[in-house]
C-alpha atoms as a PDB file:
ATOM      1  CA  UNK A   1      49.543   4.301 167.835  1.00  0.00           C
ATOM      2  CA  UNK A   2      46.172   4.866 166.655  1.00  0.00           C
ATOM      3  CA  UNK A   3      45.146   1.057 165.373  1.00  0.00           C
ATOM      4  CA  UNK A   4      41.815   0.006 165.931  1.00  0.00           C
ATOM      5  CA  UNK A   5      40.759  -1.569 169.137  1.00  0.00           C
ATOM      6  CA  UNK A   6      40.819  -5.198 167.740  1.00  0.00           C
ATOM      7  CA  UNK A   7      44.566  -5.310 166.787  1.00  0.00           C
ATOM      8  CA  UNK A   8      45.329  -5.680 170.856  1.00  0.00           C
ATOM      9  CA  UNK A   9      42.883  -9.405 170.395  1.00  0.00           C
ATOM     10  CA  UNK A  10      44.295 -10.696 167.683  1.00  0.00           C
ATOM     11  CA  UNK A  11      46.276 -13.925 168.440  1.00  0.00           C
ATOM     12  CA  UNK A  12      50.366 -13.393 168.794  1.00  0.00           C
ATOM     13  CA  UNK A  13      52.949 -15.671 167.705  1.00  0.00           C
ATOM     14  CA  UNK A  14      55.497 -16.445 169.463  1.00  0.00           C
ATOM     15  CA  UNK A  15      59.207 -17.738 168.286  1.00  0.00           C
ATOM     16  CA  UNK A  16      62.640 -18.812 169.635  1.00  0.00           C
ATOM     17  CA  UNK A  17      65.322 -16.901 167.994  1.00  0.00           C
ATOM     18  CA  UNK A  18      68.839 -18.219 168.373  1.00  0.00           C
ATOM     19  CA  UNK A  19      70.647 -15.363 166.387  1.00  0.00           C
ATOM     20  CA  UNK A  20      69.139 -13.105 168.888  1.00  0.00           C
ATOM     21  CA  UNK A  21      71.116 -14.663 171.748  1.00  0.00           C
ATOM     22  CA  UNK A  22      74.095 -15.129 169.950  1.00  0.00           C
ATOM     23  CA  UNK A  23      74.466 -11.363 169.213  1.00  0.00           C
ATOM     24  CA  UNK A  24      72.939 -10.353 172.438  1.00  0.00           C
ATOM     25  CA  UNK A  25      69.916  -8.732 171.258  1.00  0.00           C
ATOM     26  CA  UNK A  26      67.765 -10.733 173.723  1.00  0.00           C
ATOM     27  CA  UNK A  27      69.224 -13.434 176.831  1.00  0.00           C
ATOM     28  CA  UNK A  28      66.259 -15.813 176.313  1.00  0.00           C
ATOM     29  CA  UNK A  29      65.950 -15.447 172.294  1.00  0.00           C
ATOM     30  CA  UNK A  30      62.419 -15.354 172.736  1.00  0.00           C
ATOM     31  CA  UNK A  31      60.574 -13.220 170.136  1.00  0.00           C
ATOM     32  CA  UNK A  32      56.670 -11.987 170.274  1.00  0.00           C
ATOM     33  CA  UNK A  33      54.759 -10.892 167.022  1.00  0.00           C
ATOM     34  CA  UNK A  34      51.430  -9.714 166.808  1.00  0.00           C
ATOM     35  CA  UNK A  35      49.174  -8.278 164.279  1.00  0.00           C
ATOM     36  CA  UNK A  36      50.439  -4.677 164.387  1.00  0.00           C
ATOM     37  CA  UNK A  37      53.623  -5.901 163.597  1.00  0.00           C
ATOM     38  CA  UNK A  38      52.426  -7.158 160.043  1.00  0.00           C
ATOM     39  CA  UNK A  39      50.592  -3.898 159.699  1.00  0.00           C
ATOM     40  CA  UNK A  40      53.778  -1.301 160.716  1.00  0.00           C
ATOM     41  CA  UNK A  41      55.769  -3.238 157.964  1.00  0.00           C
ATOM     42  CA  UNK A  42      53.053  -3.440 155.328  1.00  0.00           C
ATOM     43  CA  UNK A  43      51.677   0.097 156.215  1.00  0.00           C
ATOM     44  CA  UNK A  44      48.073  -0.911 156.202  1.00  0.00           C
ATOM     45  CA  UNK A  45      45.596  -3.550 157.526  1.00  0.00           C
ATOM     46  CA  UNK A  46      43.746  -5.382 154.554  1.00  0.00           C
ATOM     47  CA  UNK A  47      42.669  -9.278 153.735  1.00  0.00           C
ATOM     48  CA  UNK A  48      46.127  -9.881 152.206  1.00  0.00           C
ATOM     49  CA  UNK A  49      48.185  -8.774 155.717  1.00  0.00           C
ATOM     50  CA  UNK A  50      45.658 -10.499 158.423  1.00  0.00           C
ATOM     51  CA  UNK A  51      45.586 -13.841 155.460  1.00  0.00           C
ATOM     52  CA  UNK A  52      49.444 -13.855 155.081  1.00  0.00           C
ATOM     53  CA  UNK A  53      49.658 -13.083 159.429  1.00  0.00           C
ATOM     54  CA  UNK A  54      47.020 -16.199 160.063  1.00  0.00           C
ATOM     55  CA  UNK A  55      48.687 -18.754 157.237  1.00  0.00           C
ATOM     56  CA  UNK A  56      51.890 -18.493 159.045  1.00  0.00           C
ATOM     57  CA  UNK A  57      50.951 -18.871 162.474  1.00  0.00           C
ATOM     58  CA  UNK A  58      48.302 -21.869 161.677  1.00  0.00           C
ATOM     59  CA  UNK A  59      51.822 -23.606 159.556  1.00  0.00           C
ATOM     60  CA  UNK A  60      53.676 -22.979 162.621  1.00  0.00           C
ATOM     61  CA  UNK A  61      51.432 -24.093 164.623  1.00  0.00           C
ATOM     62  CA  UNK A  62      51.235 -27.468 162.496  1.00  0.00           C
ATOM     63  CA  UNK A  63      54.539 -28.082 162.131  1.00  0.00           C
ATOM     64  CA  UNK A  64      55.731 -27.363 165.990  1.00  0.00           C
ATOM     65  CA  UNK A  65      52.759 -28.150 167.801  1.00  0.00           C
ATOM     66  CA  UNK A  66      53.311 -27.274 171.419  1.00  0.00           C
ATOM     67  CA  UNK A  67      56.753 -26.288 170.898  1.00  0.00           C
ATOM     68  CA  UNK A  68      58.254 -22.874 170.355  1.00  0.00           C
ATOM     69  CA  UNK A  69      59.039 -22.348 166.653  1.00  0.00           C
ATOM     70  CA  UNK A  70      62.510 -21.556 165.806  1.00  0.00           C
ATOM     71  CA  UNK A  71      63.054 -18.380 163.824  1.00  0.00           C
ATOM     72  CA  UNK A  72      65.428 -18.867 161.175  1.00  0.00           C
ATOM     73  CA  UNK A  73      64.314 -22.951 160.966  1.00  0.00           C
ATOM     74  CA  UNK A  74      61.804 -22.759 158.701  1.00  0.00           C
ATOM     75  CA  UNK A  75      61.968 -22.200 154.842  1.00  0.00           C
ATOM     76  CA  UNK A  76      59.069 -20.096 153.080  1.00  0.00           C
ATOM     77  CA  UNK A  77      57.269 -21.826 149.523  1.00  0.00           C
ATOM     78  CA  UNK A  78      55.319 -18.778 147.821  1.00  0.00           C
ATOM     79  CA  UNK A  79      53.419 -20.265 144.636  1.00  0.00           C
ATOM     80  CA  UNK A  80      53.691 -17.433 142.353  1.00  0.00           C
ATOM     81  CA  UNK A  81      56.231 -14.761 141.189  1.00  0.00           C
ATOM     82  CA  UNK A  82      57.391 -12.005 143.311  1.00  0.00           C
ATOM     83  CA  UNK A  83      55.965  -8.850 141.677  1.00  0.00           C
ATOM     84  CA  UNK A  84      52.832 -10.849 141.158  1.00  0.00           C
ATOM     85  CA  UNK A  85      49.569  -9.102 142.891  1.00  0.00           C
ATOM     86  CA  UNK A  86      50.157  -9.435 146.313  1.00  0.00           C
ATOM     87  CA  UNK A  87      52.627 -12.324 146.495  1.00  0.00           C
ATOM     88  CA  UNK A  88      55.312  -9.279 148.021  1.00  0.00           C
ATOM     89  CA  UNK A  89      52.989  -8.301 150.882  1.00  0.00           C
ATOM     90  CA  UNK A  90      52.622 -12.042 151.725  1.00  0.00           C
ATOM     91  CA  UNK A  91      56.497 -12.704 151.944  1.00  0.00           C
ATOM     92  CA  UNK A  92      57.229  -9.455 153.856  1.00  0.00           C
ATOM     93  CA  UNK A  93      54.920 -10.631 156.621  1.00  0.00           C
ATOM     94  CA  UNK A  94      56.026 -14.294 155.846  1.00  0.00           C
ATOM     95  CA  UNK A  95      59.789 -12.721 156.190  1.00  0.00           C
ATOM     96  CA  UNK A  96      58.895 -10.913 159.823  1.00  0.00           C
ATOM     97  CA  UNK A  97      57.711 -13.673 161.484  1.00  0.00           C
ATOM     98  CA  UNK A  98      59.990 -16.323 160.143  1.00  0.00           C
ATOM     99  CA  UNK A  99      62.909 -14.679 159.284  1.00  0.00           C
ATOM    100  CA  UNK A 100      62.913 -16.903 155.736  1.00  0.00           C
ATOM    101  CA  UNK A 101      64.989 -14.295 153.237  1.00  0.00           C
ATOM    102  CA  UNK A 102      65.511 -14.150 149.861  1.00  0.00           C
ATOM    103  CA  UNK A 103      69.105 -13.655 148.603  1.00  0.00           C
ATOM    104  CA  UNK A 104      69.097 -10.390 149.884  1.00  0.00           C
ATOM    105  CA  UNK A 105      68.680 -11.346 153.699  1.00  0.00           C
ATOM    106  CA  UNK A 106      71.434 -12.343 156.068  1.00  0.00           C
ATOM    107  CA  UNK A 107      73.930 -14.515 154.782  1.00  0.00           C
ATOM    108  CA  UNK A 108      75.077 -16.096 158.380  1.00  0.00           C
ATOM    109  CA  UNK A 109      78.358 -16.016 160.425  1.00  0.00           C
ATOM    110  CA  UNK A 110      81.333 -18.098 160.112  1.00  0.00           C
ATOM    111  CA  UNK A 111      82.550 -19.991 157.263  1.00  0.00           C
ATOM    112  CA  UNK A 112      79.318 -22.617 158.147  1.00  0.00           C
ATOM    113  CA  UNK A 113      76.961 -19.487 157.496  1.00  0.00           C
ATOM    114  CA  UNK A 114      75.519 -20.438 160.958  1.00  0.00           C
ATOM    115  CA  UNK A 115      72.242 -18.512 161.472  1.00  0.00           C
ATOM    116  CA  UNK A 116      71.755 -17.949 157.936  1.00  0.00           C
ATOM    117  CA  UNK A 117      68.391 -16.502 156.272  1.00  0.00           C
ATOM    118  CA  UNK A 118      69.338 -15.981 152.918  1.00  0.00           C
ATOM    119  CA  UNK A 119      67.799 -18.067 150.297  1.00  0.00           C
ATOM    120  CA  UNK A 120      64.746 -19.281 152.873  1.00  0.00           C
ATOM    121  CA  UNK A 121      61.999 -18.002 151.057  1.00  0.00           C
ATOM    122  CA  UNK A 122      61.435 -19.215 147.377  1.00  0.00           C
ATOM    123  CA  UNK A 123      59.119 -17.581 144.984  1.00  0.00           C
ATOM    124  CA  UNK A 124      57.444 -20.100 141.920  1.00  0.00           C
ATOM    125  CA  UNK A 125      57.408 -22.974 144.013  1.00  0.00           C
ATOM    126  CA  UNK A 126      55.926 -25.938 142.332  1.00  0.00           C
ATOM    127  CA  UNK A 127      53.232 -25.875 144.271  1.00  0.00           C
ATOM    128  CA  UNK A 128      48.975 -25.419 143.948  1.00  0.00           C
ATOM    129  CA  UNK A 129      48.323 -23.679 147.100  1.00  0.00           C
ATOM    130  CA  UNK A 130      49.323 -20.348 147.505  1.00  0.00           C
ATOM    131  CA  UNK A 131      52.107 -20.827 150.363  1.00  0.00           C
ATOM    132  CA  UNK A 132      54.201 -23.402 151.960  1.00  0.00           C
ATOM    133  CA  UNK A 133      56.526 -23.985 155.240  1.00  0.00           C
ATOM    134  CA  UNK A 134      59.003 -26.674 155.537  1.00  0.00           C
ATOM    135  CA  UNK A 135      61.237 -27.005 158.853  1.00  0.00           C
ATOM    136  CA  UNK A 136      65.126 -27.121 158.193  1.00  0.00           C
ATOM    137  CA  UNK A 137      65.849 -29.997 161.059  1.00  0.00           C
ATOM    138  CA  UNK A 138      63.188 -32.621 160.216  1.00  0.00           C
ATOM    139  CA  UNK A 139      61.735 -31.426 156.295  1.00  0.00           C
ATOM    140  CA  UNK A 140      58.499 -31.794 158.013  1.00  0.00           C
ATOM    141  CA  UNK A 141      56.230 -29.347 155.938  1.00  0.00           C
ATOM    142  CA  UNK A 142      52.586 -27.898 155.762  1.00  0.00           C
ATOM    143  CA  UNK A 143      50.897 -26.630 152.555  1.00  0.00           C
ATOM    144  CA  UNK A 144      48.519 -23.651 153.034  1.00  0.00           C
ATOM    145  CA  UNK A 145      45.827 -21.930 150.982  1.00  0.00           C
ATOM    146  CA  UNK A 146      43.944 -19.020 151.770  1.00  0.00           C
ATOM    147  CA  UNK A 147      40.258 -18.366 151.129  1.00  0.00           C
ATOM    148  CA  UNK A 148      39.188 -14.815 151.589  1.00  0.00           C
ATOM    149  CA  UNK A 149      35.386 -15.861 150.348  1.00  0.00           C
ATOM    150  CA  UNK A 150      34.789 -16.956 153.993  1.00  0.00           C
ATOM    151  CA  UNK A 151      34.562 -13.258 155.022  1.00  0.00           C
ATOM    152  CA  UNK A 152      33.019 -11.270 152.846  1.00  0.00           C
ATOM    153  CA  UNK A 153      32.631  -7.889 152.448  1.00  0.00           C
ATOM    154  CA  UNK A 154      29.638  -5.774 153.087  1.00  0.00           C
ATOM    155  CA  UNK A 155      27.428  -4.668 150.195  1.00  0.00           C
ATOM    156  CA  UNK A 156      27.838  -0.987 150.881  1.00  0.00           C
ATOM    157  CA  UNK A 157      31.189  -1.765 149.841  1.00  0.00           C
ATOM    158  CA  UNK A 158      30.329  -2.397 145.527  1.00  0.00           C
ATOM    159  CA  UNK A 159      29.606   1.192 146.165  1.00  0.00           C
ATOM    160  CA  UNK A 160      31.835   2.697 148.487  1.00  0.00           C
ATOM    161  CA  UNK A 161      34.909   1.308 147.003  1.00  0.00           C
ATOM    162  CA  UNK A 162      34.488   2.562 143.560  1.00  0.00           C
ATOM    163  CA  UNK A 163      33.879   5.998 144.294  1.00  0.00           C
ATOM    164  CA  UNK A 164      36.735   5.644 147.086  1.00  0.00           C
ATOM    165  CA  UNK A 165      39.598   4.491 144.726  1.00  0.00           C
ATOM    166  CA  UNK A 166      38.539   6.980 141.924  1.00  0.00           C
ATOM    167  CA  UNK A 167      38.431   9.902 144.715  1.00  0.00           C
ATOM    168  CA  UNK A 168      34.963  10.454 144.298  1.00  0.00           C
ATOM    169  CA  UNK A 169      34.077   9.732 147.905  1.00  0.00           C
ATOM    170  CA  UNK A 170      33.295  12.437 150.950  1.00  0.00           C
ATOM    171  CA  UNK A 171      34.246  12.431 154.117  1.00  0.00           C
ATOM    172  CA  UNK A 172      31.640  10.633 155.764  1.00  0.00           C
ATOM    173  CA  UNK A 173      31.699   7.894 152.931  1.00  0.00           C
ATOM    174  CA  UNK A 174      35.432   7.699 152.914  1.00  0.00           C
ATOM    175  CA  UNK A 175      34.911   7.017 157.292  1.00  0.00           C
ATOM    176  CA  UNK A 176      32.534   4.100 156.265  1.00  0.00           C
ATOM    177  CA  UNK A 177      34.862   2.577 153.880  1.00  0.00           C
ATOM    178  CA  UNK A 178      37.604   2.637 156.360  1.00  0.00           C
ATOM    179  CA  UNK A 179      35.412   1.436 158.712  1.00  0.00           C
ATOM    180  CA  UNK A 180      33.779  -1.350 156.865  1.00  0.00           C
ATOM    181  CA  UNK A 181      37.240  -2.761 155.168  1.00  0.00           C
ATOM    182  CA  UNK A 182      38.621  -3.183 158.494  1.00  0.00           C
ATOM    183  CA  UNK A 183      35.238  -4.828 160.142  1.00  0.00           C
ATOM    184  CA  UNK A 184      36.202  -7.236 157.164  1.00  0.00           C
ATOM    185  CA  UNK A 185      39.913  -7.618 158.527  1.00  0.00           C
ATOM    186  CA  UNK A 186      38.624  -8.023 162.403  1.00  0.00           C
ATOM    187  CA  UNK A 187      36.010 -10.798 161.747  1.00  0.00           C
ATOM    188  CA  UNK A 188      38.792 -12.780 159.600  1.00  0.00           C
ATOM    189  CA  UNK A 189      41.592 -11.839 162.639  1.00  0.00           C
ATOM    190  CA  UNK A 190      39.204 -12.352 165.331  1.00  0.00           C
ATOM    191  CA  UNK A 191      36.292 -14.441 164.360  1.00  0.00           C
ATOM    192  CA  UNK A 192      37.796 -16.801 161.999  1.00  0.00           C
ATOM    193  CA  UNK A 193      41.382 -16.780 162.911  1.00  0.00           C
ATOM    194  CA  UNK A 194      41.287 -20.661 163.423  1.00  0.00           C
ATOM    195  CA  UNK A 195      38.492 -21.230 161.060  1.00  0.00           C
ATOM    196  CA  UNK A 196      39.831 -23.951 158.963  1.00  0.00           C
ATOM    197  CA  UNK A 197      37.399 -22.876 156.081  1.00  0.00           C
ATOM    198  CA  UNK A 198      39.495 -19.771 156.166  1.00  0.00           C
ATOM    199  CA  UNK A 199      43.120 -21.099 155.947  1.00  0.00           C
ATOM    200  CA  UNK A 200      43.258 -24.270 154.339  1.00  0.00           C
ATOM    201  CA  UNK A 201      46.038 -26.492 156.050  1.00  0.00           C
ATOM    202  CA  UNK A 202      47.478 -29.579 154.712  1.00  0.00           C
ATOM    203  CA  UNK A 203      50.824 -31.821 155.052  1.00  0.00           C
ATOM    204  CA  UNK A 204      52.987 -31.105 152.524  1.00  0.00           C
ATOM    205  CA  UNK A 205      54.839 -34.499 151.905  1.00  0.00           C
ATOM    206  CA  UNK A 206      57.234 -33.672 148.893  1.00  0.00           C
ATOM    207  CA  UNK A 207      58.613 -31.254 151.214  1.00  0.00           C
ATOM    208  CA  UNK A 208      61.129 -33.540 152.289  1.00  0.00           C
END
């Protein structure tokens, strides 16, 4: 496809996914996301995708360390409701990458529900940060808080984005807003995408 040039830089995330093997989909279970994942199941490439992408590969990254995460061991904390702003965008990338399902995801096989995904991601979790990961073998779990402030966007955008949204725009303006929103999303991909300023990470100890 078409994506800009810095999609192929972005950092990928790698996961172990034992549902994979059972089923055959894949010998070694071993599943690789990147960035243009997120943005083929959101359909676009915006603050919210590249925020939700990073916050779940730092809390992986926090609560495996070295070790490949498992997909399917890790339950998702969103803080607000479902149909609220972009909370849905955040737990269809969180739901990609982790496989963490709400009751509509896969229910498991065998009367233990082995491999199960349904019910892993929670919406209105009592928490103040916007998202949180817990693992399902130890309750280890990492609280995580985006802050979008750290990139901002360029000043031709308070006039470019108006006239944009309400149609208003021509061609060449309509190029430089697309090509100015996703400078944003490259520097925060790219630039910042272990910037700790960025995504706020924290232990989350009434996770267990």
């Amino acid at each position: 496809m078409d994506f800009p040039d810095f999609f192929s830089r972005v950092p990928t995330i790698t996961l172990h996914d034992p549902l994979a093997v059972f089923l055959g989909a894949s010998k070694t279970g071993v599943m690789n996301y990147c960035y243009a994942d997120a943005v083929k199941l959101a359909g676009h490439s915006c603050p919210t995708v590249a925020g939700a992408y990073l916050m779940v590969r730092r809390g992986l990254q926090h609560l495996y360390g070295n070790d490949m995460p498992t997909r399917g061991g890790v339950e998702v904390y969103l803080r607000d409701p479902r149909d609220q702003g972009t909370t849905g965008v955040i737990a269809a990338v969180a739901t990609l990458i982790t496989g963490a399902a709400p009751e509509t995801g896969f229910g498991g096989i065998g009367v233990h529900r082995r491999f199960g995904r349904r019910g892993l991601l929670h919406f209105d979790a009592p928490i103040d940060e916007l998202m949180a990961l817990r693992r399902r073998d130890n309750g280890r779990g990492v609280i995580l808080d985006l802050d979008t402030s750290v990139v901002p966007a360029a000043r031709e955008m308070q006039v470019l984005l108006p006239r944009a949204v309400a149609e208003q725009a021509n061609e060449d303006e309509l190029d430089r807003f697309a090509a100015l929103w996703q400078a944003r999303v490259e520097q925060m991909v790219i630039r910042h995408a272990d910037d700790p300023a960025l995504v706020h990470v924290a232990e989350w100890r009434a996770a267990a």
